[in-house]
PDB file of N, CA and C in Angstrom:
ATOM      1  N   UNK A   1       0.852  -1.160   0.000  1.00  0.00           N
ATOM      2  CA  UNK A   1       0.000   0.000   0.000  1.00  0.00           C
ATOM      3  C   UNK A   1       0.897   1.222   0.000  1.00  0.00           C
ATOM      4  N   UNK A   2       0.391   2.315  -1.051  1.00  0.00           N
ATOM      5  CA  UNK A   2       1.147   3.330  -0.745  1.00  0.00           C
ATOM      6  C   UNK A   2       0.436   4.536  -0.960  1.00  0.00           C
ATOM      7  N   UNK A   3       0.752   5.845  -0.209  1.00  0.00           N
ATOM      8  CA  UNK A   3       0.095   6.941  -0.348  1.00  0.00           C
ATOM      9  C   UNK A   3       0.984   8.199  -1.499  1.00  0.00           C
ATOM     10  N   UNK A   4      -0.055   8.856  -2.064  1.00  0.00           N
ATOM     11  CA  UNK A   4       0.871   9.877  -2.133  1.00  0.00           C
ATOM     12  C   UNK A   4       0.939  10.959  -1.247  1.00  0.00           C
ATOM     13  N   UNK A   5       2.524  11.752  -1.382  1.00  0.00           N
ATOM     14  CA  UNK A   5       3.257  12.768  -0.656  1.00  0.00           C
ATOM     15  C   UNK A   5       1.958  13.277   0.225  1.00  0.00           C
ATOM     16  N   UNK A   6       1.091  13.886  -0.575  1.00  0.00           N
ATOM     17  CA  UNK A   6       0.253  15.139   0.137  1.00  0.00           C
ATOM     18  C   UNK A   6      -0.769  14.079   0.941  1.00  0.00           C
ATOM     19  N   UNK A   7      -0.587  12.750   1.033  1.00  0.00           N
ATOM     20  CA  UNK A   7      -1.549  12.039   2.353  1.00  0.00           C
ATOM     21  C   UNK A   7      -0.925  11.729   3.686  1.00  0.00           C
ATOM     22  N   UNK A   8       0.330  11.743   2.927  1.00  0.00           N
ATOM     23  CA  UNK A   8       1.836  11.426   4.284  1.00  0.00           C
ATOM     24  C   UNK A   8       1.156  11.583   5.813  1.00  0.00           C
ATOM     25  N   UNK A   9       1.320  10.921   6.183  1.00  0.00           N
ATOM     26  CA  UNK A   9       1.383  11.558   8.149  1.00  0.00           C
ATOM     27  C   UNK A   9       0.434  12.137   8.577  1.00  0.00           C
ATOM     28  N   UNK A  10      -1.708  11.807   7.994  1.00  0.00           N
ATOM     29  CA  UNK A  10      -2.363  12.520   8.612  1.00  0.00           C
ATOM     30  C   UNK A  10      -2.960  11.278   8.933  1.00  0.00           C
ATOM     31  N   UNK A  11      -2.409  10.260   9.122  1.00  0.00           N
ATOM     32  CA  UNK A  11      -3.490   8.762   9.647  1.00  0.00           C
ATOM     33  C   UNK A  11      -3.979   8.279   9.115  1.00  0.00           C
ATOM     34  N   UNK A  12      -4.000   8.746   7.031  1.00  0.00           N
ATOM     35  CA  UNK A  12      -5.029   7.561   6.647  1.00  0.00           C
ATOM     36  C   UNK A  12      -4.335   6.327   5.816  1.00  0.00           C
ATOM     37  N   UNK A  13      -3.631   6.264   6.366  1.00  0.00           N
ATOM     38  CA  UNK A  13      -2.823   5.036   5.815  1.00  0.00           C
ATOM     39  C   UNK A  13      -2.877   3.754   6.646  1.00  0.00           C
ATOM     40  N   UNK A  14      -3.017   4.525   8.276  1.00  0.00           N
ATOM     41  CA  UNK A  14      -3.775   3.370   9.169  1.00  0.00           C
ATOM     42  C   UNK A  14      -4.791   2.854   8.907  1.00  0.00           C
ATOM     43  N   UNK A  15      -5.424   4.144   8.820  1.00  0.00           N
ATOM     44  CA  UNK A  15      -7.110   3.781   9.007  1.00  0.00           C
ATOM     45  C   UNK A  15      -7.638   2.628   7.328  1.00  0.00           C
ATOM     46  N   UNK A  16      -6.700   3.307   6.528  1.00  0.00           N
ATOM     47  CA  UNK A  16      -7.045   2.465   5.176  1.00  0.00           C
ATOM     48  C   UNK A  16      -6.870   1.096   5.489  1.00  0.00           C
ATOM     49  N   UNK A  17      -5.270   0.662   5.871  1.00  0.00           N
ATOM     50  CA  UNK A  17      -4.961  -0.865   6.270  1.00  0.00           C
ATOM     51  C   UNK A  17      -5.743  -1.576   7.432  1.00  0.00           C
ATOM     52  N   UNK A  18      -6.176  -0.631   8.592  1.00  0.00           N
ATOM     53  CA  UNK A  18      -7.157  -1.293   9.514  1.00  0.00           C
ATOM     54  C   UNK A  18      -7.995  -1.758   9.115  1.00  0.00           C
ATOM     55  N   UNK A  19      -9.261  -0.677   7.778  1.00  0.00           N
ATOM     56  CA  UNK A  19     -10.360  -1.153   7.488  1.00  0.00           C
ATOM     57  C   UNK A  19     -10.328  -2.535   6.213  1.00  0.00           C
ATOM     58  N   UNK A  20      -9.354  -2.096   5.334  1.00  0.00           N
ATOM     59  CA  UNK A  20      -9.241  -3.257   4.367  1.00  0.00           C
ATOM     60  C   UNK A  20      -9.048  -4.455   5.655  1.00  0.00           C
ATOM     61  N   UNK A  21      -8.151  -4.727   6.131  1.00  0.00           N
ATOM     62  CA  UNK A  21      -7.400  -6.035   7.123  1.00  0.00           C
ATOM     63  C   UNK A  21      -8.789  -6.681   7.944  1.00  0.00           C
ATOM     64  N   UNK A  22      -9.735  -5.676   8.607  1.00  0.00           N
ATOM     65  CA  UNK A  22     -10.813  -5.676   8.972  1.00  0.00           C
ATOM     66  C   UNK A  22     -11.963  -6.788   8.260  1.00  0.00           C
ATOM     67  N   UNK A  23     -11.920  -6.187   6.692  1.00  0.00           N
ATOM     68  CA  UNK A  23     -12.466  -6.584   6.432  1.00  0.00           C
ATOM     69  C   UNK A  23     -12.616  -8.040   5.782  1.00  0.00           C
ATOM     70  N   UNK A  24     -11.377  -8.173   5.445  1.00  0.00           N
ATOM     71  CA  UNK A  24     -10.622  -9.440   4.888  1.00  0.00           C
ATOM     72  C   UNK A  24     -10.950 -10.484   5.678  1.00  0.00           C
ATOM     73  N   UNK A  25     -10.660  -9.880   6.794  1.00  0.00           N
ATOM     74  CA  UNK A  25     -10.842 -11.151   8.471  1.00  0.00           C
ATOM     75  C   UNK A  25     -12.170 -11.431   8.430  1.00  0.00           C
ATOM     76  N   UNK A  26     -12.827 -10.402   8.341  1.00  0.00           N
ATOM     77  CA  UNK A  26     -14.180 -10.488   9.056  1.00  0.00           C
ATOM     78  C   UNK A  26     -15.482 -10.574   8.028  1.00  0.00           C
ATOM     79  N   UNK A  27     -15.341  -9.980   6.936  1.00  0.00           N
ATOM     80  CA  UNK A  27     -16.044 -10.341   5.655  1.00  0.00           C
ATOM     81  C   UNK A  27     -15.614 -11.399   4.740  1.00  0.00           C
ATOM     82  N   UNK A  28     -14.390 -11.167   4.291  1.00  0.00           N
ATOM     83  CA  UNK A  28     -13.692 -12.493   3.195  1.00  0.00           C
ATOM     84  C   UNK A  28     -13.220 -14.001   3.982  1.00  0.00           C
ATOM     85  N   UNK A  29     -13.209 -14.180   5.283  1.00  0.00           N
ATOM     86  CA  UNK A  29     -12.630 -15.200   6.108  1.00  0.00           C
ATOM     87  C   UNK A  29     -11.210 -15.141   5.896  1.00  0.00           C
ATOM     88  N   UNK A  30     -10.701 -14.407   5.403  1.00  0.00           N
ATOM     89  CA  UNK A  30      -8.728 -14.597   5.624  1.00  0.00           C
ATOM     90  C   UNK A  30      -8.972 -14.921   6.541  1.00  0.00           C
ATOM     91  N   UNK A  31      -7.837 -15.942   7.001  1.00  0.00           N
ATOM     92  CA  UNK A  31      -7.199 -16.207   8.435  1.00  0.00           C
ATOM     93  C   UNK A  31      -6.240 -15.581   8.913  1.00  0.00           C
ATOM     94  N   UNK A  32      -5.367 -15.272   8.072  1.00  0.00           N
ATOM     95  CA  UNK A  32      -3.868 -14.660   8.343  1.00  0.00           C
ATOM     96  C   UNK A  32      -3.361 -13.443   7.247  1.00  0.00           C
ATOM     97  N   UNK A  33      -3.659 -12.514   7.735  1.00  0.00           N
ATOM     98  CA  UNK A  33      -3.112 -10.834   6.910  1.00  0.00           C
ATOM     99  C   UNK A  33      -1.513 -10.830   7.028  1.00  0.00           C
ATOM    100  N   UNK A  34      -0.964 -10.566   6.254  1.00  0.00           N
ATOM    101  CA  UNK A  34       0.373 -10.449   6.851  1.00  0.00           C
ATOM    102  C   UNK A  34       0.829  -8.598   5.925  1.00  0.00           C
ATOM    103  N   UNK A  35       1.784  -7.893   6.429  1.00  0.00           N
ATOM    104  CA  UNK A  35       2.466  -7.142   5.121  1.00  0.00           C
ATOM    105  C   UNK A  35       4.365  -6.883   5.357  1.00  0.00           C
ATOM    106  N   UNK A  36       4.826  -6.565   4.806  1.00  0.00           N
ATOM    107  CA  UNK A  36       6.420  -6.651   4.907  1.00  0.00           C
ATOM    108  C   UNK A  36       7.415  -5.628   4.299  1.00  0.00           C
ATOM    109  N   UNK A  37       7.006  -4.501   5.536  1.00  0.00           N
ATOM    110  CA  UNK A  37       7.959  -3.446   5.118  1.00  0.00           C
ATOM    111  C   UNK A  37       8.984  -3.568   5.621  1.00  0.00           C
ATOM    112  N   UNK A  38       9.593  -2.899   4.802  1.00  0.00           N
ATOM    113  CA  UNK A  38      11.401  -2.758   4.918  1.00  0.00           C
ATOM    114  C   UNK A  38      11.700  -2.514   5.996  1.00  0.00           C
ATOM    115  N   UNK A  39      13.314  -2.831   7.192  1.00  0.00           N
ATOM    116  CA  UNK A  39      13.599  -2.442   8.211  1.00  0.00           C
ATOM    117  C   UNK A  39      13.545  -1.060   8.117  1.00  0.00           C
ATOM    118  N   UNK A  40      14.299  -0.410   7.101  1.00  0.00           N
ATOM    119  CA  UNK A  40      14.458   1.195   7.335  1.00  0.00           C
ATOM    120  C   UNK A  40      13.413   1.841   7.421  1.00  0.00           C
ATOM    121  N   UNK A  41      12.219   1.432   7.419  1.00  0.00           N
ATOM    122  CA  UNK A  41      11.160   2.321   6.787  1.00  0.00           C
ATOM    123  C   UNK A  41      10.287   2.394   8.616  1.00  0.00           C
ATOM    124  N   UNK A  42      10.717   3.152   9.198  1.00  0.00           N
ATOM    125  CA  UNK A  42      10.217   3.198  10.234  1.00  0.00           C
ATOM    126  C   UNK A  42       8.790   4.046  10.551  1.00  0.00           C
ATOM    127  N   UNK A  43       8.535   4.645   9.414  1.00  0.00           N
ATOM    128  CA  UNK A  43       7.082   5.556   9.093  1.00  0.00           C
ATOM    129  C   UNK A  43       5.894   4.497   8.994  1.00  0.00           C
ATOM    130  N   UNK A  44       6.574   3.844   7.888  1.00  0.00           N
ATOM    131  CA  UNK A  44       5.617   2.568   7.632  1.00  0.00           C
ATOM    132  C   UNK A  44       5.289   1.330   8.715  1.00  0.00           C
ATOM    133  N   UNK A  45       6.134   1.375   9.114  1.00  0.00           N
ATOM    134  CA  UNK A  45       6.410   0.023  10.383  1.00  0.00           C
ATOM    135  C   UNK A  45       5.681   0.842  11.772  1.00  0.00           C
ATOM    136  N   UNK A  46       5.469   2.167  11.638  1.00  0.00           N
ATOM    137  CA  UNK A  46       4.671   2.665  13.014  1.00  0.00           C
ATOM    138  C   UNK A  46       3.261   2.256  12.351  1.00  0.00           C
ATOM    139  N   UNK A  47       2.989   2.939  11.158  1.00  0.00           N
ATOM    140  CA  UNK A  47       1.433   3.354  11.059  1.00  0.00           C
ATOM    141  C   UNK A  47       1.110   1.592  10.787  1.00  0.00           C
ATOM    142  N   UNK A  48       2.378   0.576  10.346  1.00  0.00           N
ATOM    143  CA  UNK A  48       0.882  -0.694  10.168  1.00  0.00           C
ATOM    144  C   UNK A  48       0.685  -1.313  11.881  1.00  0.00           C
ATOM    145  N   UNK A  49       1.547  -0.543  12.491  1.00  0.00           N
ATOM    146  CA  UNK A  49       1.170  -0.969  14.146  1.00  0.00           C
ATOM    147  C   UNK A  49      -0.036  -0.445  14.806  1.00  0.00           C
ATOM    148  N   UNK A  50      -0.140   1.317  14.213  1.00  0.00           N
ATOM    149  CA  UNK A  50      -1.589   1.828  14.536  1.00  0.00           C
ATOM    150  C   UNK A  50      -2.321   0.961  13.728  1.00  0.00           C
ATOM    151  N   UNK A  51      -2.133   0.492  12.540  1.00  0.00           N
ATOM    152  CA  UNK A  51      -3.765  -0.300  12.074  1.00  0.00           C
ATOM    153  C   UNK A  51      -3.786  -1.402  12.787  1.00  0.00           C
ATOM    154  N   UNK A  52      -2.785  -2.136  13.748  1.00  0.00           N
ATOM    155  CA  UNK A  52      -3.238  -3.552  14.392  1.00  0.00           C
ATOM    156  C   UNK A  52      -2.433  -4.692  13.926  1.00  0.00           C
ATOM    157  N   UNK A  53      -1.171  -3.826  13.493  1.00  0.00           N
ATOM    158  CA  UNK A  53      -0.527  -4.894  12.880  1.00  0.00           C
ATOM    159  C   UNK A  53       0.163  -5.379  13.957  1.00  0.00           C
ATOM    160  N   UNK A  54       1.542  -6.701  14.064  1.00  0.00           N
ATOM    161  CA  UNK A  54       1.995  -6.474  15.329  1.00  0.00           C
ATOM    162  C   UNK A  54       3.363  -7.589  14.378  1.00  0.00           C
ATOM    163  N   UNK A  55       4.689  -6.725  15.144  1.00  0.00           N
ATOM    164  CA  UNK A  55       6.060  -7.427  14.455  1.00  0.00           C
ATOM    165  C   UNK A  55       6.137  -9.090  14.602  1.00  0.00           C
ATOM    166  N   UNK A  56       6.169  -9.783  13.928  1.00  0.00           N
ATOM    167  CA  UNK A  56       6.284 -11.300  13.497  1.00  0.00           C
ATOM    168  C   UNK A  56       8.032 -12.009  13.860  1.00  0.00           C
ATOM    169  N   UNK A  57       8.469 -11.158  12.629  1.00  0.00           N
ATOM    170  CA  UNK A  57       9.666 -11.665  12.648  1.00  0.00           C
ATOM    171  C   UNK A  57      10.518 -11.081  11.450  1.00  0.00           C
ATOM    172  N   UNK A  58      12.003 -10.437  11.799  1.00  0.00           N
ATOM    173  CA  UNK A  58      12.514  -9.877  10.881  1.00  0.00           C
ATOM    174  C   UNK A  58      13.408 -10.715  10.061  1.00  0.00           C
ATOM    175  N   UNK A  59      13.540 -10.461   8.711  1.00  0.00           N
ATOM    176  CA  UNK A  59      14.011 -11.352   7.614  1.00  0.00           C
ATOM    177  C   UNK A  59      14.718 -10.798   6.934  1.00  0.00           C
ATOM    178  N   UNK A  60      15.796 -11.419   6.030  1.00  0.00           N
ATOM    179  CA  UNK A  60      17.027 -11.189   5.273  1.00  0.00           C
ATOM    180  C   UNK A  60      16.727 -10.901   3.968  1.00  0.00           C
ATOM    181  N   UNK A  61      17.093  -9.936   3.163  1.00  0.00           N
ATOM    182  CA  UNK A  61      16.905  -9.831   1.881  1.00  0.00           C
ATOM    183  C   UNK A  61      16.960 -10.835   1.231  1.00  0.00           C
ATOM    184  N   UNK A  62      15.659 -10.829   0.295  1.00  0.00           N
ATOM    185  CA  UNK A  62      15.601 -12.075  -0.523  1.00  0.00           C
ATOM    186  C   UNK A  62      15.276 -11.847  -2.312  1.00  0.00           C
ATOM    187  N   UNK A  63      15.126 -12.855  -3.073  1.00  0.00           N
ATOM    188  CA  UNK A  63      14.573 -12.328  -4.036  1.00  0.00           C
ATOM    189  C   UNK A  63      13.291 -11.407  -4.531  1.00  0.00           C
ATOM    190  N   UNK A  64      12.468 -10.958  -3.213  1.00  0.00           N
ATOM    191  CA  UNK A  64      11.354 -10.206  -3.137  1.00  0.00           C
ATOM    192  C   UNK A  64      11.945  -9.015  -2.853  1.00  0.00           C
ATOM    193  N   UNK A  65      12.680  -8.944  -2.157  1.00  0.00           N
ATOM    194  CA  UNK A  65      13.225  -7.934  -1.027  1.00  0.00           C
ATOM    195  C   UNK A  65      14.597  -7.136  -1.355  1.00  0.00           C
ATOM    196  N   UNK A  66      14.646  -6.130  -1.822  1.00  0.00           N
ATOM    197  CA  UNK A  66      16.360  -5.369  -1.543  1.00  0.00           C
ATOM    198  C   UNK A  66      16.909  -5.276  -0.419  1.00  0.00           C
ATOM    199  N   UNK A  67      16.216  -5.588   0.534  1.00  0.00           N
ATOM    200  CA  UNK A  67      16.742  -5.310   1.628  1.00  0.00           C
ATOM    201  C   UNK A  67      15.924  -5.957   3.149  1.00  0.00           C
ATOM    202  N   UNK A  68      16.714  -5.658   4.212  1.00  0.00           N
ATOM    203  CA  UNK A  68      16.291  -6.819   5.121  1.00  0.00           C
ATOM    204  C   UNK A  68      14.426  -6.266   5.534  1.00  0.00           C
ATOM    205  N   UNK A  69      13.536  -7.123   5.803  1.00  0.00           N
ATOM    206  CA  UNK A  69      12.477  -6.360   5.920  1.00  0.00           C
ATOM    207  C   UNK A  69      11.693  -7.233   7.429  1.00  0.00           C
ATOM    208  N   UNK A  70      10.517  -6.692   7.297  1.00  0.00           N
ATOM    209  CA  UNK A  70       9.478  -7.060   9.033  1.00  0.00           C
ATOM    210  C   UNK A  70       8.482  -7.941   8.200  1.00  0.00           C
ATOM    211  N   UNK A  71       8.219  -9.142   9.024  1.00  0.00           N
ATOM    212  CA  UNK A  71       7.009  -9.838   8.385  1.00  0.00           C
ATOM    213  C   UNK A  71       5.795  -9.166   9.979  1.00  0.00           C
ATOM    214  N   UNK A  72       5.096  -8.650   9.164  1.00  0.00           N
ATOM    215  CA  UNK A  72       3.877  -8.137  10.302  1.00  0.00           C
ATOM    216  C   UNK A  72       2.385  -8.901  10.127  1.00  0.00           C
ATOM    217  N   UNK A  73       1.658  -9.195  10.980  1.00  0.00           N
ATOM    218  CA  UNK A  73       0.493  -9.978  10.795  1.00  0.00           C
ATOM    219  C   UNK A  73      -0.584  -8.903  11.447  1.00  0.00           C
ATOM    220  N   UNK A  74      -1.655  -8.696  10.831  1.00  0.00           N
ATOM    221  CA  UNK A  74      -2.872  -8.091  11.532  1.00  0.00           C
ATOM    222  C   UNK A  74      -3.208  -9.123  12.769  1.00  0.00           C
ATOM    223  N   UNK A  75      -3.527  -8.227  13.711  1.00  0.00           N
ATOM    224  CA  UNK A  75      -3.479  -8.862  15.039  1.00  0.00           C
ATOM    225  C   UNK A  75      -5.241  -8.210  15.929  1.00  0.00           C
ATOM    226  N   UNK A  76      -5.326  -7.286  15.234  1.00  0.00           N
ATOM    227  CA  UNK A  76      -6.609  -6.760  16.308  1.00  0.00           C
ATOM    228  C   UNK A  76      -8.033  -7.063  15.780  1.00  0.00           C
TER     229      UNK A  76
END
């Protein structure tokens, strides 16, 4: 998921991933949400914690990945 510049840092990037994750769980039956931002990206790694995300386990760059990243699972 990504916003542009002028949505940066007013919360709806939570509120977007809360309600999609929300709904996935609770309308589509997912069992397990996961998403996997980059270590550096510490903007991103706060706001998927405000939507309910919660840190899993951090992982090594792979062929998905340039770089080392967070496996996060919706949790709330």
């Amino acid at each position: 998921m990504f916003l542009v510049p002028e949505a940066r840092g007013a919360g709806y990037g939570a509120d977007a991933a809360r309600t999609l994750a929300t709904y996935l769980r609770d309308e589509a039956g997912w069992q397990r949400i996961t998403v996997d931002p980059y270590l550096w990206n510490d903007r991103a790694i706060c706001a998927w914690e405000r939507a309910g995300f919660v840190r899993d386990e951090e992982r090594p760059a792979d062929h998905e990945h340039t770089s080392s990243w967070l496996l996060m699972v919706f949790a709330s």
